[in-house]
PDB file of N, CA and C in Angstrom:
ATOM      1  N   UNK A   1      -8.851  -6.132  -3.403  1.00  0.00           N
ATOM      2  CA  UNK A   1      -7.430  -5.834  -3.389  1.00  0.00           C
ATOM      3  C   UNK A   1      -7.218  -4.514  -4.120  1.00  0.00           C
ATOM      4  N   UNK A   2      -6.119  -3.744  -3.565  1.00  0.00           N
ATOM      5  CA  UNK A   2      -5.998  -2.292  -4.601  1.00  0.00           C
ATOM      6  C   UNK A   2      -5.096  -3.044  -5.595  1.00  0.00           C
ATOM      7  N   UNK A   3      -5.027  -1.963  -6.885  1.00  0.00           N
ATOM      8  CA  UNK A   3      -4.238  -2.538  -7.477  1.00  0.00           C
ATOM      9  C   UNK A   3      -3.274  -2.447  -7.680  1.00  0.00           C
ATOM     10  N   UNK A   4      -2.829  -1.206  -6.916  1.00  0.00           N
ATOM     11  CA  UNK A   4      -1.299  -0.855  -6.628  1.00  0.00           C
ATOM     12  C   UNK A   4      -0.795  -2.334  -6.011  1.00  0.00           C
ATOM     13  N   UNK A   5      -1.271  -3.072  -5.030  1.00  0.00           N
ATOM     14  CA  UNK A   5      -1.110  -4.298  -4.534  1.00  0.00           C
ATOM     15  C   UNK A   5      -0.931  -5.233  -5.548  1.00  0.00           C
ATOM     16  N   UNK A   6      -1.348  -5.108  -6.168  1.00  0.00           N
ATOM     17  CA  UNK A   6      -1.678  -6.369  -7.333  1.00  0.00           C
ATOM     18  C   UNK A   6      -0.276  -5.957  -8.214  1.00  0.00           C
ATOM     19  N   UNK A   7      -0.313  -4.720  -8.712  1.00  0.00           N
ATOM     20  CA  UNK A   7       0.784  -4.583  -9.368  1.00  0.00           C
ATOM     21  C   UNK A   7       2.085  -5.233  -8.408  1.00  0.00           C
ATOM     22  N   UNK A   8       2.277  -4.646  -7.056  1.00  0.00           N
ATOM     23  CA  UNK A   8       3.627  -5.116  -6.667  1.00  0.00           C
ATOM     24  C   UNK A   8       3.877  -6.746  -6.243  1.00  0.00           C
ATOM     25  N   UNK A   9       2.754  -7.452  -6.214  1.00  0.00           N
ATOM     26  CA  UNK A   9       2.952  -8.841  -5.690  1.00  0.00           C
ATOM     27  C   UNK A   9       2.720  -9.741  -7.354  1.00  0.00           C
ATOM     28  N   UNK A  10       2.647  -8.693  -8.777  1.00  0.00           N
ATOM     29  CA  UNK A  10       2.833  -9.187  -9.798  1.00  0.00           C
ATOM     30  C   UNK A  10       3.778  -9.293  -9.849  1.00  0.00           C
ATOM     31  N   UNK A  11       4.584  -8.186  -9.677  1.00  0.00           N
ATOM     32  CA  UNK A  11       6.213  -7.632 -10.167  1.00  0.00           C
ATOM     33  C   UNK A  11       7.005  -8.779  -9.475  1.00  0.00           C
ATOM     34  N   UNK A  12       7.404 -10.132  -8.744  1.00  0.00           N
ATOM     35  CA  UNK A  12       7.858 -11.016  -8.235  1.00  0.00           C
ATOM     36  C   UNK A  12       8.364 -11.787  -9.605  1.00  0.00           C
ATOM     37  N   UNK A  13       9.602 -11.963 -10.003  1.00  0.00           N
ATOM     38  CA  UNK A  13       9.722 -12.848 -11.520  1.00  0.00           C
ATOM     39  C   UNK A  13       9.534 -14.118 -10.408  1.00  0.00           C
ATOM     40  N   UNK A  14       9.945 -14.529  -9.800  1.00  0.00           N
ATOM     41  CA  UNK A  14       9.443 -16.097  -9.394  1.00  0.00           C
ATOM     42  C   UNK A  14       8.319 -16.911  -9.400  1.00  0.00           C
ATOM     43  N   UNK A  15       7.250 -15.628  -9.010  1.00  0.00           N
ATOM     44  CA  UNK A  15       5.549 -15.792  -9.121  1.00  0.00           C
ATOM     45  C   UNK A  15       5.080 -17.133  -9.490  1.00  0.00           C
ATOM     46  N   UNK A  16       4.836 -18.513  -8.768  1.00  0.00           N
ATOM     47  CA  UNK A  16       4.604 -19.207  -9.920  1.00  0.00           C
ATOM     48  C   UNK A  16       3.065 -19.010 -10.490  1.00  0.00           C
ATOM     49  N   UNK A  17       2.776 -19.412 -11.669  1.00  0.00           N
ATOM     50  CA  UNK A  17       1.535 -18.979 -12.206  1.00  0.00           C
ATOM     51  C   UNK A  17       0.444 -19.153 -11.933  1.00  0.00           C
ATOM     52  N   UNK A  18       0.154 -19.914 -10.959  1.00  0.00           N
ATOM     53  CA  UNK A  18      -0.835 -20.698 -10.448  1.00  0.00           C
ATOM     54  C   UNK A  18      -1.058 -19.441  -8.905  1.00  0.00           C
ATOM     55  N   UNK A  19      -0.206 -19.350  -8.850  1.00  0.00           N
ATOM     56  CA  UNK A  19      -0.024 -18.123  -7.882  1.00  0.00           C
ATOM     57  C   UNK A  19      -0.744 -16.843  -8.578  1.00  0.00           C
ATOM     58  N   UNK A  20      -0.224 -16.816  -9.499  1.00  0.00           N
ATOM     59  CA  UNK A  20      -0.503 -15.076 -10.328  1.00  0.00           C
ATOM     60  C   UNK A  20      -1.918 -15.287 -10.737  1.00  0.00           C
ATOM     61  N   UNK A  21      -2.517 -16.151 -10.907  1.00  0.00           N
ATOM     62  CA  UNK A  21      -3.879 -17.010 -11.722  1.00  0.00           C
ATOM     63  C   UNK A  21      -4.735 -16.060 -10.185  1.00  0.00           C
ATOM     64  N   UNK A  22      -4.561 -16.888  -8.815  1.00  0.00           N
ATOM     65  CA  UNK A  22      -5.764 -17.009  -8.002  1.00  0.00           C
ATOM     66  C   UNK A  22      -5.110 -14.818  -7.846  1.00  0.00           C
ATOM     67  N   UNK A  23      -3.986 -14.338  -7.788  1.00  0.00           N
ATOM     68  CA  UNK A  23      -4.306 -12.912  -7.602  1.00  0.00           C
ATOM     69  C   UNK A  23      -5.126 -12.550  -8.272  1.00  0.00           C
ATOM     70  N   UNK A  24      -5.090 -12.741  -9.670  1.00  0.00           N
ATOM     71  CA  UNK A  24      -5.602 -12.060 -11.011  1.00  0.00           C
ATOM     72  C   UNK A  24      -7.499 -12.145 -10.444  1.00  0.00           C
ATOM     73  N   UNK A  25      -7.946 -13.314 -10.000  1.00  0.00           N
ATOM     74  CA  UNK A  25      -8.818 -13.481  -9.558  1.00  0.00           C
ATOM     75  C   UNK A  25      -9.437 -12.785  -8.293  1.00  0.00           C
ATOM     76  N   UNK A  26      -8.851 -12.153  -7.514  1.00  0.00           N
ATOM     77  CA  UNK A  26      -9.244 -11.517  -6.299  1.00  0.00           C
ATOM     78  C   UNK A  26      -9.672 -10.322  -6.671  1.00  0.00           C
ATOM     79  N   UNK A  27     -11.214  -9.988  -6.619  1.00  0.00           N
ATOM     80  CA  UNK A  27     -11.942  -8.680  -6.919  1.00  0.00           C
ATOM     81  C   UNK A  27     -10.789  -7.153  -6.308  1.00  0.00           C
ATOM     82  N   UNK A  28     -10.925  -6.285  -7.229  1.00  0.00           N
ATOM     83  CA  UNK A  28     -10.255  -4.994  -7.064  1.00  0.00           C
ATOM     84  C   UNK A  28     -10.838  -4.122  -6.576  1.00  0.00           C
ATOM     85  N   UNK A  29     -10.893  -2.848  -5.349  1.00  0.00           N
ATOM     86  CA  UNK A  29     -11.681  -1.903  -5.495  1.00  0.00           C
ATOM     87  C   UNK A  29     -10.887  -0.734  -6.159  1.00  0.00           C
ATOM     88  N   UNK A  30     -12.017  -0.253  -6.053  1.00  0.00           N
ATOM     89  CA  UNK A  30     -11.880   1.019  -7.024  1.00  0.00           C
ATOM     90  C   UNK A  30     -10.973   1.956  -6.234  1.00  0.00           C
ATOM     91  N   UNK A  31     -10.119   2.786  -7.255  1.00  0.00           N
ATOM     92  CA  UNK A  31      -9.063   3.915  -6.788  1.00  0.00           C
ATOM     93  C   UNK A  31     -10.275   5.163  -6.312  1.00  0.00           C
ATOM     94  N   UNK A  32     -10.339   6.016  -5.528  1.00  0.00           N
ATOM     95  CA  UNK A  32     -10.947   7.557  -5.745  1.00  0.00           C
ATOM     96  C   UNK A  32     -10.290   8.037  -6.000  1.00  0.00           C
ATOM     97  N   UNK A  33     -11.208   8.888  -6.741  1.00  0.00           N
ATOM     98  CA  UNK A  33     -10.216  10.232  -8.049  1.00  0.00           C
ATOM     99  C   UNK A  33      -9.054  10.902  -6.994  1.00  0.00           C
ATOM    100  N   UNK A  34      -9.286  11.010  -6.183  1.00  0.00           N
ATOM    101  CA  UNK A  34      -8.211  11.877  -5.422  1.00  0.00           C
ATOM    102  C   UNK A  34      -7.399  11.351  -4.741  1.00  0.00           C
ATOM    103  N   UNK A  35      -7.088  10.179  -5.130  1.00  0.00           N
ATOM    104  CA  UNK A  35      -5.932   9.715  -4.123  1.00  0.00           C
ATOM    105  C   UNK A  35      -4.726   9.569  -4.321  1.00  0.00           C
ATOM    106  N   UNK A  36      -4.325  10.133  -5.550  1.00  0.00           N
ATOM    107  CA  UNK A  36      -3.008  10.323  -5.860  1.00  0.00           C
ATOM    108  C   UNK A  36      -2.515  11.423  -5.474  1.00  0.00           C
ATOM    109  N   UNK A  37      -3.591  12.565  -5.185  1.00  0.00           N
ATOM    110  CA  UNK A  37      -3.133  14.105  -4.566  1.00  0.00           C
ATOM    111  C   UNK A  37      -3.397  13.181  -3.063  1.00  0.00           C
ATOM    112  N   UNK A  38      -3.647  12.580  -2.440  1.00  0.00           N
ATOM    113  CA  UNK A  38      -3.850  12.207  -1.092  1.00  0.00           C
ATOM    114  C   UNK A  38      -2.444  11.851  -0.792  1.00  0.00           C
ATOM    115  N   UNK A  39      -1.916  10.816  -1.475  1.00  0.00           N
ATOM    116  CA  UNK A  39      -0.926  10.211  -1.260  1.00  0.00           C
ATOM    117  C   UNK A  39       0.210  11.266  -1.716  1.00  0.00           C
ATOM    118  N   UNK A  40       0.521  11.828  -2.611  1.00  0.00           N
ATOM    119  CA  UNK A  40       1.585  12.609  -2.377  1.00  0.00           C
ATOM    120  C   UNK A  40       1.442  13.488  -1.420  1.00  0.00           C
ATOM    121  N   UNK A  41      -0.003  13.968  -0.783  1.00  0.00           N
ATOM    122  CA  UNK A  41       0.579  14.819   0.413  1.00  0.00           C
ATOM    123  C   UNK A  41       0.969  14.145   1.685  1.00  0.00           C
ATOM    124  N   UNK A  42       0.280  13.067   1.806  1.00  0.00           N
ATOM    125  CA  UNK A  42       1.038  11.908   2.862  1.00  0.00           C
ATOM    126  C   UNK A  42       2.637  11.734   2.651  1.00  0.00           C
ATOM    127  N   UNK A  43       3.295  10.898   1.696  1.00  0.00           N
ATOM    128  CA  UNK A  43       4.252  10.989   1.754  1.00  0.00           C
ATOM    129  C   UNK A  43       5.455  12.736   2.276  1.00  0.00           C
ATOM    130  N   UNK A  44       4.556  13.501   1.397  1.00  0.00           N
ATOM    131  CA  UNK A  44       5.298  14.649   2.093  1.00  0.00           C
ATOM    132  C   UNK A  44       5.262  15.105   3.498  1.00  0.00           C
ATOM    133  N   UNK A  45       4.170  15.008   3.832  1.00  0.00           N
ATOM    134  CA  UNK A  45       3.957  15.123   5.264  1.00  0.00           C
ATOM    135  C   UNK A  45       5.086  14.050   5.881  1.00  0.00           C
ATOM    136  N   UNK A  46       5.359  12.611   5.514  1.00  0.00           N
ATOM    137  CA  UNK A  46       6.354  12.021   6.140  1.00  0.00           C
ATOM    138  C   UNK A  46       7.624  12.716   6.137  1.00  0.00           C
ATOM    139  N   UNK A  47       7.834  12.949   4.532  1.00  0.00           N
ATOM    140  CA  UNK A  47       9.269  13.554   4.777  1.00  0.00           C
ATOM    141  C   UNK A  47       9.379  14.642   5.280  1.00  0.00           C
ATOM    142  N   UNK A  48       8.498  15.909   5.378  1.00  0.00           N
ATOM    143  CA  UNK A  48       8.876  16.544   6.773  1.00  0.00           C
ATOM    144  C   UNK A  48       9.134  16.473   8.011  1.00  0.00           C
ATOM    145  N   UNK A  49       8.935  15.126   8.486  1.00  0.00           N
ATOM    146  CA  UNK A  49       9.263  14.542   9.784  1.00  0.00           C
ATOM    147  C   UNK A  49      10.719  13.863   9.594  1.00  0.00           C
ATOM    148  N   UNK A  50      11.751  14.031   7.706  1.00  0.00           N
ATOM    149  CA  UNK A  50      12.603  13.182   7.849  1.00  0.00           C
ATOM    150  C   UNK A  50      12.612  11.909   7.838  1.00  0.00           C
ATOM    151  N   UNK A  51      11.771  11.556   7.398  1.00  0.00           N
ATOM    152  CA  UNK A  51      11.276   9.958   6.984  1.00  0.00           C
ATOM    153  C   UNK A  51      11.579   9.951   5.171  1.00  0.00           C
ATOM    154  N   UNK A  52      11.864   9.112   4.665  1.00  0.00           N
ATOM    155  CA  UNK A  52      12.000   8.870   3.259  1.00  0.00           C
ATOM    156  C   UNK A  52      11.094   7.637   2.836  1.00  0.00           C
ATOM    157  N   UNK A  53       9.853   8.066   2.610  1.00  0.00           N
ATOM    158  CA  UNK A  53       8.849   6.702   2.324  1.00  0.00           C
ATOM    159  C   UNK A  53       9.015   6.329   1.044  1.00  0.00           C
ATOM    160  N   UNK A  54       8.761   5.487   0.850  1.00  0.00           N
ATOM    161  CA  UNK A  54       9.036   4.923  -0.699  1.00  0.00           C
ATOM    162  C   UNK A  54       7.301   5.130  -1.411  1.00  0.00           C
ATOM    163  N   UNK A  55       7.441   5.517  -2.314  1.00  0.00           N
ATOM    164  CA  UNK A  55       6.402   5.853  -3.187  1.00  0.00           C
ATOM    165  C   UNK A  55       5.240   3.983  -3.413  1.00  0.00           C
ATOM    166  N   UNK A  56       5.808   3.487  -3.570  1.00  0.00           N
ATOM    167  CA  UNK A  56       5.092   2.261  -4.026  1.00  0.00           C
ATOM    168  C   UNK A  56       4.407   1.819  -2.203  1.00  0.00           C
ATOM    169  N   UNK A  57       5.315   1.930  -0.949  1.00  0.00           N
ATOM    170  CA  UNK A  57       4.321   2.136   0.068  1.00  0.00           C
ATOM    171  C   UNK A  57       3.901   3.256   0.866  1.00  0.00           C
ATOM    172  N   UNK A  58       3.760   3.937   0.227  1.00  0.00           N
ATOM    173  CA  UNK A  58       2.592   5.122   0.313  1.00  0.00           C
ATOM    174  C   UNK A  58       1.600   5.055  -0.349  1.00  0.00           C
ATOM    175  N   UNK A  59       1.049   4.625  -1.770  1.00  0.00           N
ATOM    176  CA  UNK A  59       0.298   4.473  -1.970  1.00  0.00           C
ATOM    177  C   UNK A  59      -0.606   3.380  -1.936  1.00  0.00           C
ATOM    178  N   UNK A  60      -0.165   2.381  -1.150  1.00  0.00           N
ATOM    179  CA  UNK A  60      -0.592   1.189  -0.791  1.00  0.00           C
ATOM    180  C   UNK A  60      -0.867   1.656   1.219  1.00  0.00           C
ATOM    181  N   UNK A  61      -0.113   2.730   1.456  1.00  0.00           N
ATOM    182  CA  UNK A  61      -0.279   3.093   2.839  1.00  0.00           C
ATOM    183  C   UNK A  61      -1.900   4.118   2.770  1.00  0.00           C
ATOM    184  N   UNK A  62      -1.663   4.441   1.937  1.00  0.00           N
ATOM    185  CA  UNK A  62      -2.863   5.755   1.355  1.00  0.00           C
ATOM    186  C   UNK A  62      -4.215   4.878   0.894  1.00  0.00           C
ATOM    187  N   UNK A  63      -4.262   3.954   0.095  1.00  0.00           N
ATOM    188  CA  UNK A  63      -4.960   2.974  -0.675  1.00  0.00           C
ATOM    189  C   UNK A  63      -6.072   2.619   0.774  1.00  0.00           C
ATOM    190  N   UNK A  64      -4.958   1.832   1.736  1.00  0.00           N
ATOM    191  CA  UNK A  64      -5.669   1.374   3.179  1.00  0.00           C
ATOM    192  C   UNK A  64      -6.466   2.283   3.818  1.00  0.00           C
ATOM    193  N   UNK A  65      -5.679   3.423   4.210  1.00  0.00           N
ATOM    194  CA  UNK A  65      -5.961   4.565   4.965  1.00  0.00           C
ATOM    195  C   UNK A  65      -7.700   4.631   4.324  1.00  0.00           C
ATOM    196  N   UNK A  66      -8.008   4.999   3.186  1.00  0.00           N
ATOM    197  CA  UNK A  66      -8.908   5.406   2.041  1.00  0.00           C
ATOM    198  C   UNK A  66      -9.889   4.243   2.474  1.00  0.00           C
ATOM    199  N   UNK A  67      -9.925   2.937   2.404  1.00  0.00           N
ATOM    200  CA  UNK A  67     -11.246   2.174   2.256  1.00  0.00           C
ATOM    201  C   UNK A  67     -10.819   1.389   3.745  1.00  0.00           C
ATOM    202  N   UNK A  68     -10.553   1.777   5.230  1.00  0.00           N
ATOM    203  CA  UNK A  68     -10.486   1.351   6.679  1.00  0.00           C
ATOM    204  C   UNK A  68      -9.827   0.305   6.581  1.00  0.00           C
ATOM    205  N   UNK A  69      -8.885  -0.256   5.347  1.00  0.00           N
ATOM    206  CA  UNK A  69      -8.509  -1.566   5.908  1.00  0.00           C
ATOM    207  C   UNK A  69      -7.285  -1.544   6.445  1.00  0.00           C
ATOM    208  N   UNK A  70      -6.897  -2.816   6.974  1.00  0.00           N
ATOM    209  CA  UNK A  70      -6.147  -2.811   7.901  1.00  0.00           C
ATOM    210  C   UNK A  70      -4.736  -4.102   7.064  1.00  0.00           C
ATOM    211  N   UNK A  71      -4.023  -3.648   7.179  1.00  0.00           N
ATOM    212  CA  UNK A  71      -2.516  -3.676   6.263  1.00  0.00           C
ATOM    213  C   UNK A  71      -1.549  -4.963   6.409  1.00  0.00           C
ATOM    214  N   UNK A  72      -2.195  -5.882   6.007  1.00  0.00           N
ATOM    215  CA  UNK A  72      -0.888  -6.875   6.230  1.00  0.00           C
ATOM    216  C   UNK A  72       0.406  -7.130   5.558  1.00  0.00           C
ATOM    217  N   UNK A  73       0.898  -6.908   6.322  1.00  0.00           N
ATOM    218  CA  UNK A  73       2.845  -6.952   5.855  1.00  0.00           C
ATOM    219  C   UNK A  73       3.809  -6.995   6.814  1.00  0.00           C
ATOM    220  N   UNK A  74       4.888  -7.684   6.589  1.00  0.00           N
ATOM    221  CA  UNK A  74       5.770  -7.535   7.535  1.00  0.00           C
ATOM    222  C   UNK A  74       6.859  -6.393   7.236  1.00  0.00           C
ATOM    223  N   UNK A  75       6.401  -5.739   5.975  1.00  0.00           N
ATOM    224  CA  UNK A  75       7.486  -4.704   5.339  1.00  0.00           C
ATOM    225  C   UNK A  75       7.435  -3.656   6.590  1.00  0.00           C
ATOM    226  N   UNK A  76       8.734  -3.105   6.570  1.00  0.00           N
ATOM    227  CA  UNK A  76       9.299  -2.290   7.873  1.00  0.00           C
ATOM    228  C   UNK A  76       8.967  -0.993   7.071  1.00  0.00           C
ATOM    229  N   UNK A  77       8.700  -0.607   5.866  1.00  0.00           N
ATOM    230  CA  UNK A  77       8.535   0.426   5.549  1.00  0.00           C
ATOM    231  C   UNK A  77       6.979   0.824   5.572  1.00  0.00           C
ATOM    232  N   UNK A  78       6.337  -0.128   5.734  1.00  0.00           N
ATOM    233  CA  UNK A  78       5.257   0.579   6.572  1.00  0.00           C
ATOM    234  C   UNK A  78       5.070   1.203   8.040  1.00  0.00           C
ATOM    235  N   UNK A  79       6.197   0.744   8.635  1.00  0.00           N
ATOM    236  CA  UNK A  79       5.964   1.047  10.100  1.00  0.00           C
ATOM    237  C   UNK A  79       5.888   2.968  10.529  1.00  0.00           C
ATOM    238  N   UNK A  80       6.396   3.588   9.412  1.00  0.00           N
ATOM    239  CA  UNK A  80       6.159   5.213   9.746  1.00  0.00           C
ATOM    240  C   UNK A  80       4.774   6.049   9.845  1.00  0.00           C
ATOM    241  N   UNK A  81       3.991   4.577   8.507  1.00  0.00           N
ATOM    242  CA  UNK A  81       2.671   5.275   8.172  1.00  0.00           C
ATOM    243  C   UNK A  81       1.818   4.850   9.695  1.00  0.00           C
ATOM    244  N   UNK A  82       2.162   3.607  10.277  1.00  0.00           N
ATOM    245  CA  UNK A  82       1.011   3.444  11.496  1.00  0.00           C
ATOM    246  C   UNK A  82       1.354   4.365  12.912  1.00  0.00           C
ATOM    247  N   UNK A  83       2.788   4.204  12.289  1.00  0.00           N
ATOM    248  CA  UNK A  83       3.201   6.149  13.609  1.00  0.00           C
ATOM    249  C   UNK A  83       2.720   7.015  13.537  1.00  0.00           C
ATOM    250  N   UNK A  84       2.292   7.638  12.441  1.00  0.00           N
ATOM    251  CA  UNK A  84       2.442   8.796  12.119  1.00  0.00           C
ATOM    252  C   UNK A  84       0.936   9.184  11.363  1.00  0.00           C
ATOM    253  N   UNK A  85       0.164   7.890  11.109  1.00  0.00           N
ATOM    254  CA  UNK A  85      -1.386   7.793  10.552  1.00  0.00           C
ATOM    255  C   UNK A  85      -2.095   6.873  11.436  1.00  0.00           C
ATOM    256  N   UNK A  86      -3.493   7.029  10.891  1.00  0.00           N
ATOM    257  CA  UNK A  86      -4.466   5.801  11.438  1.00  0.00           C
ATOM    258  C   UNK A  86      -4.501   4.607  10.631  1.00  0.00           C
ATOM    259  N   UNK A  87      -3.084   4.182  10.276  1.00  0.00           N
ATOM    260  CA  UNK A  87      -2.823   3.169   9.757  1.00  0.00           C
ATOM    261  C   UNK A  87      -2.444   1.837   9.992  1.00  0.00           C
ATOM    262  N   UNK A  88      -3.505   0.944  10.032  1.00  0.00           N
ATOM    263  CA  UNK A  88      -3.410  -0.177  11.153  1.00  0.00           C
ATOM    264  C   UNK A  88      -2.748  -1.420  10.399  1.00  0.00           C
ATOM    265  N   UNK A  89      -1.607  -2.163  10.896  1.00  0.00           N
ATOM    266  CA  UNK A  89      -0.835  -2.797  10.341  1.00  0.00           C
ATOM    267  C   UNK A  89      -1.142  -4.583  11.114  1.00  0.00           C
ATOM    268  N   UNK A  90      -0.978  -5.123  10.318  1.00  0.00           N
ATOM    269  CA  UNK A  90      -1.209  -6.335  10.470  1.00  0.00           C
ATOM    270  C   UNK A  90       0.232  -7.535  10.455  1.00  0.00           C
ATOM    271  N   UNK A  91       0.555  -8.342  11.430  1.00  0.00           N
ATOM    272  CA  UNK A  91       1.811  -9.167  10.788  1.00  0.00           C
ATOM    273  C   UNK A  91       3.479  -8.519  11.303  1.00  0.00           C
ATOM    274  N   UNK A  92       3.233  -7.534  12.451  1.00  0.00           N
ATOM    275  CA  UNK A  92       4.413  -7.143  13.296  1.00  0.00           C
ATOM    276  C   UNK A  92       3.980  -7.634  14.630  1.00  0.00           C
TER     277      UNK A  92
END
C-alpha cells in the first residue's frame, strides 16, 4: 500500500479500530525520491488542460502510475488521471 493511501483511509474519524489494526498491517512500498517533483508536474500538466486535481489524488494518482498498479476507487476525481495518463482505474 502507498502511504499516502494509508494516510487518507486513516484520516476517516469513524475508522473502527479493528479496521485501522488490519491497514496498519498491510506492507508499504517505498516512495522514490522523485515523486513528489513527478506528481507536482502531473497535477500541473492537468491543470493546463483546466482540470483542478486535488493534491491528495494526485499523489495517490502518481504513487500508481510509479509502481504499474492499477487504482481502485470509485472517487470521480480520479477519472482525469485515467484520461489524461496510463492510469488504470479499478471500480467504475
Amino acid at each position: 500500500m502507498a502511504p499516502v493511501v494509508l494516510a487518507e483511509l486513516l484520516s476517516f474519524p469513524a475508522l473502527p479500530p479493528a479496521a485501522e489494526r488490519t491497514l496498519l498491517d498491510v506492507p508499504q512500498r517505498p516512495v522514490p525520491g522523485d515523486h513528489w517533483q513527478r506528481a507536482g508536474k502531473l497535477r500541473a500538466e492537468l491543470r493546463m488542460k483546466g482540470l483542478q486535481p486535488k493534491l491528495m489524488d494526485t499523489l495517490i494518482a502518481q504513487y500508481c502510475l510509479d509502481h504499474g498498479l492499477i487504482l481502485m476507487s470509485r472517487g470521480k476525481g480520479f477519472l482525469p488521471f485515467a484520461k489524461h495518463t496510463q492510469l488504470a482505474l479499478w471500480g467504475f
